[in-house]
C-alpha atoms as a PDB file:
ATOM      1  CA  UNK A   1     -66.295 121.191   2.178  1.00  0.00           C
ATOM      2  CA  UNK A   2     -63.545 122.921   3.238  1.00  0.00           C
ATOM      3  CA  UNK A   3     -62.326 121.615   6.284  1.00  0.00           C
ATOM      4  CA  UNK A   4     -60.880 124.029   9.426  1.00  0.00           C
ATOM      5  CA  UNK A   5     -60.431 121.569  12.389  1.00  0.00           C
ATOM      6  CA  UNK A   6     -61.642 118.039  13.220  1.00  0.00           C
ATOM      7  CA  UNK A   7     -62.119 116.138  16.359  1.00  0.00           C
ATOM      8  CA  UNK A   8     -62.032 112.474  16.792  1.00  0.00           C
ATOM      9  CA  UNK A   9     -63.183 109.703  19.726  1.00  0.00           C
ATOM     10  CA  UNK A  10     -60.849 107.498  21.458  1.00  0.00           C
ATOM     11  CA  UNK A  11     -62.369 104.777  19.056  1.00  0.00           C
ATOM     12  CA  UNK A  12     -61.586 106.865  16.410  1.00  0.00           C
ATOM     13  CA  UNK A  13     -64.992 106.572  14.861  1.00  0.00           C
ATOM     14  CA  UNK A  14     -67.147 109.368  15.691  1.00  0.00           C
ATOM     15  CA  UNK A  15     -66.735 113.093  16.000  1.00  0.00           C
ATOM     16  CA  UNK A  16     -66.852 116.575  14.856  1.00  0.00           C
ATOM     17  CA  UNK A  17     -65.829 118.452  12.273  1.00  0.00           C
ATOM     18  CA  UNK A  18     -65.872 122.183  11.695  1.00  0.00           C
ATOM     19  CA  UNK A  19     -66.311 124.193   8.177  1.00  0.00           C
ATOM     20  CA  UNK A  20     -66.327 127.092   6.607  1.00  0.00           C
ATOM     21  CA  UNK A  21     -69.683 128.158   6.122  1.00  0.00           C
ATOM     22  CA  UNK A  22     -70.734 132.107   4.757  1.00  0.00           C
ATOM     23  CA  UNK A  23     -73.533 132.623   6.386  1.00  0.00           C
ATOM     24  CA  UNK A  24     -71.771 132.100  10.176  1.00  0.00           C
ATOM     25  CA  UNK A  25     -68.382 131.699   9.670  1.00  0.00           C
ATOM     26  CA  UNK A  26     -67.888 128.511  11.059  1.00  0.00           C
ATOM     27  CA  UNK A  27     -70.199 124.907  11.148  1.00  0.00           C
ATOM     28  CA  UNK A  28     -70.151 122.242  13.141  1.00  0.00           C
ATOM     29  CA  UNK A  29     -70.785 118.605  11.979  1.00  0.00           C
ATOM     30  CA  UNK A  30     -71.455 115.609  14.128  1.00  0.00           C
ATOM     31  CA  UNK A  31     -69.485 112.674  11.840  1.00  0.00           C
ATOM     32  CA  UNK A  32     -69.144 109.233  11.676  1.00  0.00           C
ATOM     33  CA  UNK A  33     -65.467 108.541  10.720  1.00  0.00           C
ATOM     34  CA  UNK A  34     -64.721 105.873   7.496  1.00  0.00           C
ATOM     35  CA  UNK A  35     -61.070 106.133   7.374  1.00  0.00           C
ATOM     36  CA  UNK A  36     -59.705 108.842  10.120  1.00  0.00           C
ATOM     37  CA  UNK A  37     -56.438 108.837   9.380  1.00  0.00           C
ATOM     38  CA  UNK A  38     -57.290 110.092   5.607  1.00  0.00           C
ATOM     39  CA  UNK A  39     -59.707 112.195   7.154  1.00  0.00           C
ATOM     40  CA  UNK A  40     -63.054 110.394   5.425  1.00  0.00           C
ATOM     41  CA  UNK A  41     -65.891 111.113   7.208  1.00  0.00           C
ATOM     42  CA  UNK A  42     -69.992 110.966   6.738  1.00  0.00           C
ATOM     43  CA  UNK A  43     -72.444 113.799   8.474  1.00  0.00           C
ATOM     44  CA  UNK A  44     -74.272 112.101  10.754  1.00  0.00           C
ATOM     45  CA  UNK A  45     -77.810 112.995   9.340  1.00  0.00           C
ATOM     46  CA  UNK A  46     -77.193 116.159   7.626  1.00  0.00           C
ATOM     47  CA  UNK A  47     -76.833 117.762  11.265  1.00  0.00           C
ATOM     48  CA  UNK A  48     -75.117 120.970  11.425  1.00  0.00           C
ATOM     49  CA  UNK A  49     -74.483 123.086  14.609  1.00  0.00           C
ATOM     50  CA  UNK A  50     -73.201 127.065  14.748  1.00  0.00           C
ATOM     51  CA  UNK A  51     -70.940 125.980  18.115  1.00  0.00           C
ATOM     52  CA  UNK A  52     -68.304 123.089  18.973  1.00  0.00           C
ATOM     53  CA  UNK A  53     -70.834 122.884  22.040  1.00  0.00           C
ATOM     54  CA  UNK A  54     -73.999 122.700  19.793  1.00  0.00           C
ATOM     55  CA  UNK A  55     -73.009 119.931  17.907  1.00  0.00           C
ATOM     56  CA  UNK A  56     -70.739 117.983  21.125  1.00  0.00           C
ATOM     57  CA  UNK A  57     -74.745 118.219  22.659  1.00  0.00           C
ATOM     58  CA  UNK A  58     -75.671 115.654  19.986  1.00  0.00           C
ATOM     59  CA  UNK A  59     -73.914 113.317  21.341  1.00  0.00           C
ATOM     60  CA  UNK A  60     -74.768 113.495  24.827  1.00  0.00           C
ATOM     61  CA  UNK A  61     -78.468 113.178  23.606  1.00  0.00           C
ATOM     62  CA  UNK A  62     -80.109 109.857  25.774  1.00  0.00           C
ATOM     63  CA  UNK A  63     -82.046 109.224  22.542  1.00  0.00           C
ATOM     64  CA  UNK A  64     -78.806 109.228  20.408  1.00  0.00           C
ATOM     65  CA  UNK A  65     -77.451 105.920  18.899  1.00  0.00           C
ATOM     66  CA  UNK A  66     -74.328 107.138  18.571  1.00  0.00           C
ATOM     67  CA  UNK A  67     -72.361 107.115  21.351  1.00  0.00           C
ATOM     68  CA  UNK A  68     -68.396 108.702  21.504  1.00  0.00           C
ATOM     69  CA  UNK A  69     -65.838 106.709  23.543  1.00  0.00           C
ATOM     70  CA  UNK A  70     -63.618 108.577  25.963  1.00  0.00           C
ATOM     71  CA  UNK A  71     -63.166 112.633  25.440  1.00  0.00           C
ATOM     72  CA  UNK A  72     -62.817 114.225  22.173  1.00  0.00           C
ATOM     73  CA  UNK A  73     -59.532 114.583  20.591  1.00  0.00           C
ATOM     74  CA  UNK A  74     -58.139 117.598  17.900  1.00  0.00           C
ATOM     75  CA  UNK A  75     -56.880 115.807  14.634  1.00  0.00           C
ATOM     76  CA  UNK A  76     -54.144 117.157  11.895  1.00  0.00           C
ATOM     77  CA  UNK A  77     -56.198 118.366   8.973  1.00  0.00           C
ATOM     78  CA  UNK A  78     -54.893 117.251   5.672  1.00  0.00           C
END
């Protein structure tokens, strides 16, 4: 996965992550963080979105477990 920008909680546990994809360009992963600061992450369910927005809708879902703390954050990638 080669990563282009990533996005990270207040927590520093959940967020998104965006990729180069061929078909659009760009995807968007909701992601459950491991180890942030190395940027480690897991896709949360295989999910993938076309948009920052599709994927941020995730977690404002009222059936979603996962819930993000405070406002989403850019991160350094690499």
């Amino acid at each position: 996965m080669n990563v282009k920008t990533m996005w990270v909680d207040e927590n520093k546990a959940l967020g998104i992550v965006e990729v180069e994809d061929r078909a659009f360009g760009s995807a968007f992963h909701p992601v459950k963080y491991v180890a942030p600061h190395e940027g480690e992450f897991l896709v949360i369910n295989r999910l993938w979105y076309t948009t920052y927005n599709g994927a941020r809708e995730f977690f404002r879902a009222k059936t979603n477990a996962h819930i993000i703390s405070g406002r989403l954050k850019k991160m350094k990638v690499g």
